[in-house]
C-alpha atoms as a PDB file:
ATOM      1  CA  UNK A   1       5.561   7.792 -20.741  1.00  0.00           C
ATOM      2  CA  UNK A   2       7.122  10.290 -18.160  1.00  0.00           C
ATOM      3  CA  UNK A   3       4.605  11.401 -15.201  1.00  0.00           C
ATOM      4  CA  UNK A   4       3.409  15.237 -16.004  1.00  0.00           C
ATOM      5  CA  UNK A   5       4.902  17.623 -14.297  1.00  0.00           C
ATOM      6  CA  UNK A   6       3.007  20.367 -12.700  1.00  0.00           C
ATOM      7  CA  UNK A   7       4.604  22.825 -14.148  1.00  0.00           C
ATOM      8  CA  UNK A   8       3.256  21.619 -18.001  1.00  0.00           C
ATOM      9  CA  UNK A   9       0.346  23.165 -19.469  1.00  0.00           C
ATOM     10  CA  UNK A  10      -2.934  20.514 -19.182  1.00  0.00           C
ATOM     11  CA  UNK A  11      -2.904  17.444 -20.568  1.00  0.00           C
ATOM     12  CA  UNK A  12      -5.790  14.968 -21.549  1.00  0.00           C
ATOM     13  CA  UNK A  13      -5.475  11.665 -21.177  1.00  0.00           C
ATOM     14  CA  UNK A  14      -2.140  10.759 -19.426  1.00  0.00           C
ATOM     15  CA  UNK A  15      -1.655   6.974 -19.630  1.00  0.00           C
ATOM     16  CA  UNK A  16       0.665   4.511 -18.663  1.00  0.00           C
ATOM     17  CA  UNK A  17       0.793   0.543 -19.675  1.00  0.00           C
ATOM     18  CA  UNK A  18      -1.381  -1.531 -16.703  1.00  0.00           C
ATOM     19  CA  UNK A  19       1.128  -4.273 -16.841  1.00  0.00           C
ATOM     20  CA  UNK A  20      -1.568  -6.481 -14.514  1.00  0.00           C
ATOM     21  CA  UNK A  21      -4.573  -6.339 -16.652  1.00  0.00           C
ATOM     22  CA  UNK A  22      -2.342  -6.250 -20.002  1.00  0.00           C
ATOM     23  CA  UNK A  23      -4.206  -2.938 -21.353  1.00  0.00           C
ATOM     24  CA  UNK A  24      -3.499   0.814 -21.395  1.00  0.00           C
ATOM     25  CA  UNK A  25      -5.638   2.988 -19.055  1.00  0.00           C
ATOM     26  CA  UNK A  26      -6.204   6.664 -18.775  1.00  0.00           C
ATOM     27  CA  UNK A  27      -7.107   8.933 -16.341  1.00  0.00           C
ATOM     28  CA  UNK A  28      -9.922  11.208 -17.148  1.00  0.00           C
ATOM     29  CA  UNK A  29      -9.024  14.141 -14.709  1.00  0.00           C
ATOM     30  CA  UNK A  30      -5.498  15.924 -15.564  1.00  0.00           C
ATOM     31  CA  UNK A  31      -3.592  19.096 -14.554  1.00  0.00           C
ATOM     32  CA  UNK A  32      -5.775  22.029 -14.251  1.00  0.00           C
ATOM     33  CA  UNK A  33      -9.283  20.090 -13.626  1.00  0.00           C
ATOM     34  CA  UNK A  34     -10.990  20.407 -10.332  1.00  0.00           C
ATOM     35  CA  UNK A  35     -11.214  17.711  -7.898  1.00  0.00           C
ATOM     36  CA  UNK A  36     -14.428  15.334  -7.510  1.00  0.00           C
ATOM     37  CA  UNK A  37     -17.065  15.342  -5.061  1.00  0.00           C
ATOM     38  CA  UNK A  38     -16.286  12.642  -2.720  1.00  0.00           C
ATOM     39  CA  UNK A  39     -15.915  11.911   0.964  1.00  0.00           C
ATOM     40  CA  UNK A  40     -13.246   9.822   2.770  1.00  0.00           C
ATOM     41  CA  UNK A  41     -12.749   8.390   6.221  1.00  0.00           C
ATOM     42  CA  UNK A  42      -9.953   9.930   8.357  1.00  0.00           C
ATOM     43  CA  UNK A  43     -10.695   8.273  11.944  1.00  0.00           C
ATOM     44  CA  UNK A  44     -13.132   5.256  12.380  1.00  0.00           C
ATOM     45  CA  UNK A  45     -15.723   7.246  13.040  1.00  0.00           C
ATOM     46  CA  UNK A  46     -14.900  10.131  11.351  1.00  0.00           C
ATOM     47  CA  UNK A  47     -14.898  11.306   7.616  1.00  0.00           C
ATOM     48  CA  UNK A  48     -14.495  14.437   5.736  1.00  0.00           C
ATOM     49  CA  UNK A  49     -15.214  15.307   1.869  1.00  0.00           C
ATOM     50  CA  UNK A  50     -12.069  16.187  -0.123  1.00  0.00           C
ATOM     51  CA  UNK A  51     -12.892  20.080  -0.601  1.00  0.00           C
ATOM     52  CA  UNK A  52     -12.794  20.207   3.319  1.00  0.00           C
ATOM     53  CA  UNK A  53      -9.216  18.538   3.403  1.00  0.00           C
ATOM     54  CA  UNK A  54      -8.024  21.327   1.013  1.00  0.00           C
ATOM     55  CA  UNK A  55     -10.116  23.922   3.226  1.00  0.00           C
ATOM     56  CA  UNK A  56      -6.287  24.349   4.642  1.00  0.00           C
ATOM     57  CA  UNK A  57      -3.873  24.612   1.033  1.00  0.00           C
ATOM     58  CA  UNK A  58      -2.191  22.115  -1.084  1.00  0.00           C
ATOM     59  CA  UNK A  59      -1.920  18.609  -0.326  1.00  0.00           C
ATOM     60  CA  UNK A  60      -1.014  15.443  -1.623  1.00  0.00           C
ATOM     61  CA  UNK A  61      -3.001  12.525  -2.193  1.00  0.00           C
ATOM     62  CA  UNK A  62      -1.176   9.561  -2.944  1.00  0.00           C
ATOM     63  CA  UNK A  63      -3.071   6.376  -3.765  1.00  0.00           C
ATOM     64  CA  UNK A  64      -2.110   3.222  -3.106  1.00  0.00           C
ATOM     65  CA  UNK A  65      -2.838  -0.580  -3.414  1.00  0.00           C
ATOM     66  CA  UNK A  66      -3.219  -2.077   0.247  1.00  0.00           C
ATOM     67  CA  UNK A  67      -2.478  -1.718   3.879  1.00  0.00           C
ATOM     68  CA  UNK A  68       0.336  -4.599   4.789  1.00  0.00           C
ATOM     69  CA  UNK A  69       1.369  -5.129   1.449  1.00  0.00           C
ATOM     70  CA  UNK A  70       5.571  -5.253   0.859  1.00  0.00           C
ATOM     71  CA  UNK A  71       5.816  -2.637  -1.640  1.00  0.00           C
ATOM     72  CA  UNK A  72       2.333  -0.305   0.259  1.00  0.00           C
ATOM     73  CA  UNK A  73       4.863  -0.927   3.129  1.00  0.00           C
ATOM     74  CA  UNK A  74       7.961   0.379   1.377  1.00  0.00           C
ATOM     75  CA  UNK A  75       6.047   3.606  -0.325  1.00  0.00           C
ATOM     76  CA  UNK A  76       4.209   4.978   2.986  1.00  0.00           C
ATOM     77  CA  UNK A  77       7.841   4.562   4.908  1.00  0.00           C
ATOM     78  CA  UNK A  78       9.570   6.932   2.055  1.00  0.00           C
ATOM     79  CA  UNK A  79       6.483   9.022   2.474  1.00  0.00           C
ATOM     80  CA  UNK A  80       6.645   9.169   6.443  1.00  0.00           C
ATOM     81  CA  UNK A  81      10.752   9.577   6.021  1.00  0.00           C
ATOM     82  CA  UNK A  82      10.047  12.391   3.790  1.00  0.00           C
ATOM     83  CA  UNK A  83       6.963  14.105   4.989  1.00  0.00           C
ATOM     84  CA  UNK A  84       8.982  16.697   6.763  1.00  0.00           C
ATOM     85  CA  UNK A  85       9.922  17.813   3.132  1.00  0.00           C
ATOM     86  CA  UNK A  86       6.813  17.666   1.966  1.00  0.00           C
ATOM     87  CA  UNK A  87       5.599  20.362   4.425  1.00  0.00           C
ATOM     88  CA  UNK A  88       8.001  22.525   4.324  1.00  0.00           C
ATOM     89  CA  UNK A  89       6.915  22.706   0.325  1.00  0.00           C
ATOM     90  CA  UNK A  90       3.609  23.485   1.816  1.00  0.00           C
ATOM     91  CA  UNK A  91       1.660  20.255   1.092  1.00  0.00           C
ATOM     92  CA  UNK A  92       0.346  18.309   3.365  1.00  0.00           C
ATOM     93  CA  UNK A  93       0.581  14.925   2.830  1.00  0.00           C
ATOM     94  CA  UNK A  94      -2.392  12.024   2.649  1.00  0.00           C
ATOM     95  CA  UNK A  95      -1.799   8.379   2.022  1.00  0.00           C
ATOM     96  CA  UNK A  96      -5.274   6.923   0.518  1.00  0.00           C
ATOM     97  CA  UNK A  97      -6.588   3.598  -0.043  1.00  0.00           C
ATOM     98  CA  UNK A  98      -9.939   1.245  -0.148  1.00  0.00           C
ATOM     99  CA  UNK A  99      -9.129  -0.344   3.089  1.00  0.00           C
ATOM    100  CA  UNK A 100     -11.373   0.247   6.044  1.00  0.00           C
ATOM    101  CA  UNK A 101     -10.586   2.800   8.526  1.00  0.00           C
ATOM    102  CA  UNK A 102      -9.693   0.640  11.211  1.00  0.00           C
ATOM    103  CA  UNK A 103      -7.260  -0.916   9.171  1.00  0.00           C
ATOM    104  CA  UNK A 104      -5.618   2.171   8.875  1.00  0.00           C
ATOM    105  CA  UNK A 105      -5.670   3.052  12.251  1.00  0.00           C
ATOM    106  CA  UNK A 106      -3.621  -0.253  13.074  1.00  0.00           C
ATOM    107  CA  UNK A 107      -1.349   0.625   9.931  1.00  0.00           C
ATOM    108  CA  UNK A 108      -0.639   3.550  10.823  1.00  0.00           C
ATOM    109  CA  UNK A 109       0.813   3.025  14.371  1.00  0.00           C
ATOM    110  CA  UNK A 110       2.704  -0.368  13.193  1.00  0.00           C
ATOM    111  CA  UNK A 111       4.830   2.137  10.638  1.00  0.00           C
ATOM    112  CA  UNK A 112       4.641   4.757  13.125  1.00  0.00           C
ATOM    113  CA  UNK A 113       3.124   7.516  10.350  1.00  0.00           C
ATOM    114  CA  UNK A 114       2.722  10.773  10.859  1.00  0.00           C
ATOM    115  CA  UNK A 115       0.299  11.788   8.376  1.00  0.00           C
ATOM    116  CA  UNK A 116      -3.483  10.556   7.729  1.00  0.00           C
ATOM    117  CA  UNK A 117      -4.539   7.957   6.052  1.00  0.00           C
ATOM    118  CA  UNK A 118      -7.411   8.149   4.327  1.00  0.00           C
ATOM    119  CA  UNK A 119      -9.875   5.498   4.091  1.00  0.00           C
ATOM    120  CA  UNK A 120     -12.060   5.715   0.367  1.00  0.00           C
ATOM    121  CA  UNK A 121     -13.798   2.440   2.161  1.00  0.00           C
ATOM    122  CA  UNK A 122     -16.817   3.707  -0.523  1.00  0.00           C
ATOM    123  CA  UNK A 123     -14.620   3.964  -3.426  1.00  0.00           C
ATOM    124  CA  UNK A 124     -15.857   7.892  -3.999  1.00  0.00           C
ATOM    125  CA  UNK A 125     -12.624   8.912  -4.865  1.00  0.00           C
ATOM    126  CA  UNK A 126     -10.868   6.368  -6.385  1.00  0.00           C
ATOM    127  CA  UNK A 127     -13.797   6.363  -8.654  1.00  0.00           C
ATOM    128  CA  UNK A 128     -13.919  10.251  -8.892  1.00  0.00           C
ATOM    129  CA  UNK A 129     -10.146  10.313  -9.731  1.00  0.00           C
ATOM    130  CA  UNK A 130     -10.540   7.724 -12.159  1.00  0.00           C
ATOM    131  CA  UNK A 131      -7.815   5.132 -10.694  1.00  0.00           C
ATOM    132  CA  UNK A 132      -9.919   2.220  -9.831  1.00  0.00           C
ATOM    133  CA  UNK A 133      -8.518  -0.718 -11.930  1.00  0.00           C
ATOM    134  CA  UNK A 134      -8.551  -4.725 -11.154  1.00  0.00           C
ATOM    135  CA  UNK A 135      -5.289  -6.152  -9.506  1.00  0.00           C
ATOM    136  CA  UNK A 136      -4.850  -9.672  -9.733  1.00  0.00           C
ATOM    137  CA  UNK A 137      -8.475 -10.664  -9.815  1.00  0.00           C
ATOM    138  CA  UNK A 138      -9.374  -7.874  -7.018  1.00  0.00           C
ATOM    139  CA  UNK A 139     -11.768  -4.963  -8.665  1.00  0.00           C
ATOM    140  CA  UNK A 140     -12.176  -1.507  -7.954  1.00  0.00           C
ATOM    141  CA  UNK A 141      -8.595  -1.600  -6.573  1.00  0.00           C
ATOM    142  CA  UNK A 142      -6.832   2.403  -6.493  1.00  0.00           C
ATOM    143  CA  UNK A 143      -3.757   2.644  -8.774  1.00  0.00           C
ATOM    144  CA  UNK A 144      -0.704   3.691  -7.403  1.00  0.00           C
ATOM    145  CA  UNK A 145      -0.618   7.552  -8.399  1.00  0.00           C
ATOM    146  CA  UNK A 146      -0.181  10.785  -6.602  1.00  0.00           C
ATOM    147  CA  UNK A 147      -1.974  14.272  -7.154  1.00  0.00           C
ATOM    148  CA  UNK A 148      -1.058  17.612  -6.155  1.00  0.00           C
ATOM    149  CA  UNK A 149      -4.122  19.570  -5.433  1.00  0.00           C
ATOM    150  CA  UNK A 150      -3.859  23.283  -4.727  1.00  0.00           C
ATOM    151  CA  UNK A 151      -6.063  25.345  -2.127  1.00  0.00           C
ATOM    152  CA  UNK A 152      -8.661  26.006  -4.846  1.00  0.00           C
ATOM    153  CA  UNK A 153      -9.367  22.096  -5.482  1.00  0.00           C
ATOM    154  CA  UNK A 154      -7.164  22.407  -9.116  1.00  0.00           C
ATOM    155  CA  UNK A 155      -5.218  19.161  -9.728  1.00  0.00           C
ATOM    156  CA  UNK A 156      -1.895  20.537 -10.107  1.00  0.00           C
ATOM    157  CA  UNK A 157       0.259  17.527 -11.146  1.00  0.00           C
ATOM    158  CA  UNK A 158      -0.485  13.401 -11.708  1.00  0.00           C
ATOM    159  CA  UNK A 159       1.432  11.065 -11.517  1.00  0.00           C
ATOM    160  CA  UNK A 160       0.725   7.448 -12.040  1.00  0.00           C
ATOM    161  CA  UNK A 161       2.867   4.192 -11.204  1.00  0.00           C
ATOM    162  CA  UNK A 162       3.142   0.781 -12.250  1.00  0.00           C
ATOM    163  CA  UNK A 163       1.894  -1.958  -9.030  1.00  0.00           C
ATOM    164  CA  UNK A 164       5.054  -2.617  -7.742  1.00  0.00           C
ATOM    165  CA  UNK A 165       6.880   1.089  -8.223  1.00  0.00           C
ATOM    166  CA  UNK A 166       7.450   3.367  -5.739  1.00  0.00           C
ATOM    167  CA  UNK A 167       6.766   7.587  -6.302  1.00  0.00           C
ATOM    168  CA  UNK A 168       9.334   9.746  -6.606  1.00  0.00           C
ATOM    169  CA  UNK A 169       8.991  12.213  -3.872  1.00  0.00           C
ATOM    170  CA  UNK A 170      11.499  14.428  -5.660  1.00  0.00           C
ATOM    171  CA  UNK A 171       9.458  14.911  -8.517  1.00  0.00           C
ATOM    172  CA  UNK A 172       6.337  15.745  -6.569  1.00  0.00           C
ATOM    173  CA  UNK A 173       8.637  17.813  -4.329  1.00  0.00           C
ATOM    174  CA  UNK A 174       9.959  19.881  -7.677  1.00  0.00           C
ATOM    175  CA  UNK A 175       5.792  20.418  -8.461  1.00  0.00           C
ATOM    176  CA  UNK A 176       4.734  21.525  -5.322  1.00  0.00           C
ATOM    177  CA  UNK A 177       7.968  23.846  -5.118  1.00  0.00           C
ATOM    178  CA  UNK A 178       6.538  25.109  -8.918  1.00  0.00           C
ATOM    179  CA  UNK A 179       2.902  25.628  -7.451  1.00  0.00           C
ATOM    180  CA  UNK A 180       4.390  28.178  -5.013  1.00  0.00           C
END
């Protein structure tokens, strides 16, 4: 099934085949629903709830599996290569995961990233955005998906990948250009 676009009308229920459990999923939140409550970590010592990391317009959250991972690797570098884009759309980019803060903070100077990552250590959001699945034995794991959230908190487009595929930053590109 093709990603939704954010320039469709709402959806329920977009799903895509979860290749590593061997079942379909869903995710209950879709364009035009408001974001959950939930806070993140952006520093070690340091966290924020999602509504304040909108408190400045659109951004993108893009989950991911794990820090150090080859393909985590891979997606984070087209996101830091492209970022510039990205901004000049008028999103802001986050990268967000279940791994700790300070993992993060090493992560993020290794690839030399210049947007946050976010640390859902508590599994608020990935639980709030409904993309908590098991990975090869590993539970509560964030699926690799990306949402465009507008200024108000609206989910604007979703987009969810298979483990081991990368996003396409043009298509989020072409639905932050349409949010304008």
């Amino acid at each position: 099934m093709a990603p939704a676009a954010a320039t469709e009308a709402p959806q329920r229920s977009i799903s895509r085949s979860d290749s590593t459990a061997g079942n379909t999923r869903t995710v209950s939140l879709d364009i035009g629903d408001r974001i959950p409550e939930a806070r993140v970590w952006t520093t070690p010592r340091e966290s924020a709830t999602l509504e304040q990391l909108i408190e400045d317009g659109p951004i993108l959250l893009l989950f991911y599996l794990f820090d150090w991972s080859s393909t985590c690797t891979n997606e984070l570098e087209v996101l830091r290569d492209r970022a510039e884009e990205l901004r000049a759309s008028g999103l802001r980019p986050y990268a967000i995961s279940r791994d700790s803060p300070w993992t993060h903070l090493a992560w993020t100077q290794a690839l030399d990233l210049d947007f946050p990552l976010l640390s859902d250590w508590n599994g608020d959001a990935t639980h709030g955005f409904d993309v908590a699945h098991e990975y090869r034995g590993l539970r509560d794991v964030s699926r690799r998906s990306a949402f465009l959230i507008d200024g108000e908190g609206i989910i604007r487009g979703v987009w969810l990948y298979e483990a081991l595929e990368l996003p396409d930053i043009d298509e989020i590109l072409a639905g932050a250009l349409a949010m304008r």
